[in-house]
Protein backbone atom coordinates (compact mmCIF):
# COMPACT_ATOMS: atom_id res chain seq x y z
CA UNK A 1 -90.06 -11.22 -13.73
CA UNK A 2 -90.67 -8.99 -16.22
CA UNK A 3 -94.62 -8.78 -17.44
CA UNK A 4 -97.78 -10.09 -15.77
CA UNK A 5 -99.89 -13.23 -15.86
CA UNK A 6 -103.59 -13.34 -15.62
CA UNK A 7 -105.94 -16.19 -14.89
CA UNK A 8 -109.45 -14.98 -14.83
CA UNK A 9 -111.54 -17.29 -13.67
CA UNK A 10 -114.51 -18.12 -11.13
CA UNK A 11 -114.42 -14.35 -10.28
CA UNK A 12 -110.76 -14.75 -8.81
CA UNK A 13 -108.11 -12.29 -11.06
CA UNK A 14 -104.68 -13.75 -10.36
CA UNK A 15 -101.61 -11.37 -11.29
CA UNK A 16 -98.23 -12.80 -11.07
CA UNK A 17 -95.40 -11.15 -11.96
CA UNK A 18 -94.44 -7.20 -12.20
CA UNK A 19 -97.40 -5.06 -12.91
CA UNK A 20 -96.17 -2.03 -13.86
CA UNK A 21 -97.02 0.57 -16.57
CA UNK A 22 -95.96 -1.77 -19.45
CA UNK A 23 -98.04 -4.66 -18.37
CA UNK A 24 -100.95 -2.32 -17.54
CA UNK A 25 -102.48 -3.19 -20.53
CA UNK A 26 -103.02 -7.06 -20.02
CA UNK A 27 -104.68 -6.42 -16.95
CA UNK A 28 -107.09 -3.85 -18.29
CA UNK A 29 -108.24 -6.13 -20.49
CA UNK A 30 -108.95 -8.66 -18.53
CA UNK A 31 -110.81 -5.73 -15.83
CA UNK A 32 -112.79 -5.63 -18.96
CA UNK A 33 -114.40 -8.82 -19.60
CA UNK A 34 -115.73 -8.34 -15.83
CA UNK A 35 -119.54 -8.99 -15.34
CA UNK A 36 -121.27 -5.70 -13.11
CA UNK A 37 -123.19 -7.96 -10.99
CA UNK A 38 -120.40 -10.46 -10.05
CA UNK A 39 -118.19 -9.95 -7.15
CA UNK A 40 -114.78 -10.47 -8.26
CA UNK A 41 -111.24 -11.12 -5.61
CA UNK A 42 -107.88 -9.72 -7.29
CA UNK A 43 -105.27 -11.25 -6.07
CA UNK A 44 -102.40 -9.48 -6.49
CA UNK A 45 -99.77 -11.32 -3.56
CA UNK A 46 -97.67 -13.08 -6.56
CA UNK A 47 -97.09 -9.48 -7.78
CA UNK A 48 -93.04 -9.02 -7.19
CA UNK A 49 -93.61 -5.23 -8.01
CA UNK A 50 -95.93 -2.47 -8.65
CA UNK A 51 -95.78 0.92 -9.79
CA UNK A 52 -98.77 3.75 -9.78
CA UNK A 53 -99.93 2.94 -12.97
CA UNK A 54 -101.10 -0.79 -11.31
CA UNK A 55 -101.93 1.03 -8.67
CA UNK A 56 -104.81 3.01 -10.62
CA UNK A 57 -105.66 0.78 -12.86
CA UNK A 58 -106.78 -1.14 -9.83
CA UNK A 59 -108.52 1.71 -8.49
CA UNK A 60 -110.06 2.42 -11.73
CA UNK A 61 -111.85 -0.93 -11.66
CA UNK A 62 -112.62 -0.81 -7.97
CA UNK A 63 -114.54 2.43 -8.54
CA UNK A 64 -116.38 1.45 -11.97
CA UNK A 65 -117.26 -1.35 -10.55
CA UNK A 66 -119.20 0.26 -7.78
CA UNK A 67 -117.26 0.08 -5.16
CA UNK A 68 -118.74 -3.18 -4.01
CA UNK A 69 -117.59 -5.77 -6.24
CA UNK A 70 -113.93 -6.20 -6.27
CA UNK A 71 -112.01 -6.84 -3.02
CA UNK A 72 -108.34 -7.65 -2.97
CA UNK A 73 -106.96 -11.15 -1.88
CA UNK A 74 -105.69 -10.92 1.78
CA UNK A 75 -102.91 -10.80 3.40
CA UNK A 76 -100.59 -8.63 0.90
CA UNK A 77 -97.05 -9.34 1.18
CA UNK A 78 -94.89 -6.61 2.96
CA UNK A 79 -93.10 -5.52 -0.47
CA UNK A 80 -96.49 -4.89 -1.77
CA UNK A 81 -97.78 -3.28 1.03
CA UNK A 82 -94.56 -0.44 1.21
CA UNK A 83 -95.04 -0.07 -2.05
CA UNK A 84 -99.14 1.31 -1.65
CA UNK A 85 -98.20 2.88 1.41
CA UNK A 86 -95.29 4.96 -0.22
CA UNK A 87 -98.02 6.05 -3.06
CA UNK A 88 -100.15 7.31 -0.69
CA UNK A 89 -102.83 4.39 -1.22
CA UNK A 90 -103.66 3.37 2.54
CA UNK A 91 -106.58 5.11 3.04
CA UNK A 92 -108.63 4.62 6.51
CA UNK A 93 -111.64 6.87 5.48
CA UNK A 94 -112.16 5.38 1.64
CA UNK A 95 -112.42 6.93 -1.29
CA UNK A 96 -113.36 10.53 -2.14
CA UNK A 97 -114.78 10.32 -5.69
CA UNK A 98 -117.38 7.20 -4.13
CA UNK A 99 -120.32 8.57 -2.32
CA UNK A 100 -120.50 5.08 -0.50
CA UNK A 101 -116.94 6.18 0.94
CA UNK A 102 -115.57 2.50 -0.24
CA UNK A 103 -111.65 2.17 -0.91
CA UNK A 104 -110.05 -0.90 -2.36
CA UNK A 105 -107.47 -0.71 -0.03
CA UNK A 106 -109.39 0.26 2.65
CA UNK A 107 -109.24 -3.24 4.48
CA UNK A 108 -105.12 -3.52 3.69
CA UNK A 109 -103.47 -3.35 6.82
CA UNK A 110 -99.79 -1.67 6.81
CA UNK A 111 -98.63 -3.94 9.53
């Protein structure tokens, strides 16, 4: 499917479709409108691809938002999963730049 859809609502971000560098921008904008003191779940598992630029746009928001207030929407499907894994996104000890040592894919499981 070429492009993304996003329904932002309730503090649930759905993305369907590819989100890749060309869609990148839709999704920004909706990371935008997000409120600082409301969690937020992005559910990404209708995604049927991703490339780096998703990636760190996701990480982006996970880290300007504090950290705290976006999780992703478990379980991710395997395609999605290979995909983070081959990026180098698994990361068991969190995130480097974050004092708090929080990673958005910290609780995604490669199995």
């Amino acid at each position: 499917m070429a492009g993304c859809k996003i329904n932002n609502k309730n503090g649930r971000i759905t993305v369907n479709g590819d989100l890749l560098i060309s869609s990148a921008a839709a999704l920004k904008k909706s990371l935008s409108k997000m409120e600082k003191d409301q969690s937020y779940v992005i559910d990404i598992r209708a995604v049927e691809d991703i490339d780096i630029a998703g990636m760190q746009l996701l990480c982006a928001a996970h880290l300007s938002s504090g950290g705290e207030n976006i999780t992703l929407a478990q379980p991710l499907p395997d395609v999605l999963k290979k995909k983070i894994e081959s990026a180098g996104f698994f990361n068991c000890i969190g995130c480097n730049i974050n004092i708090e040592k929080s990673c958005l894919w910290k609780g995604v499981s490669k199995k």
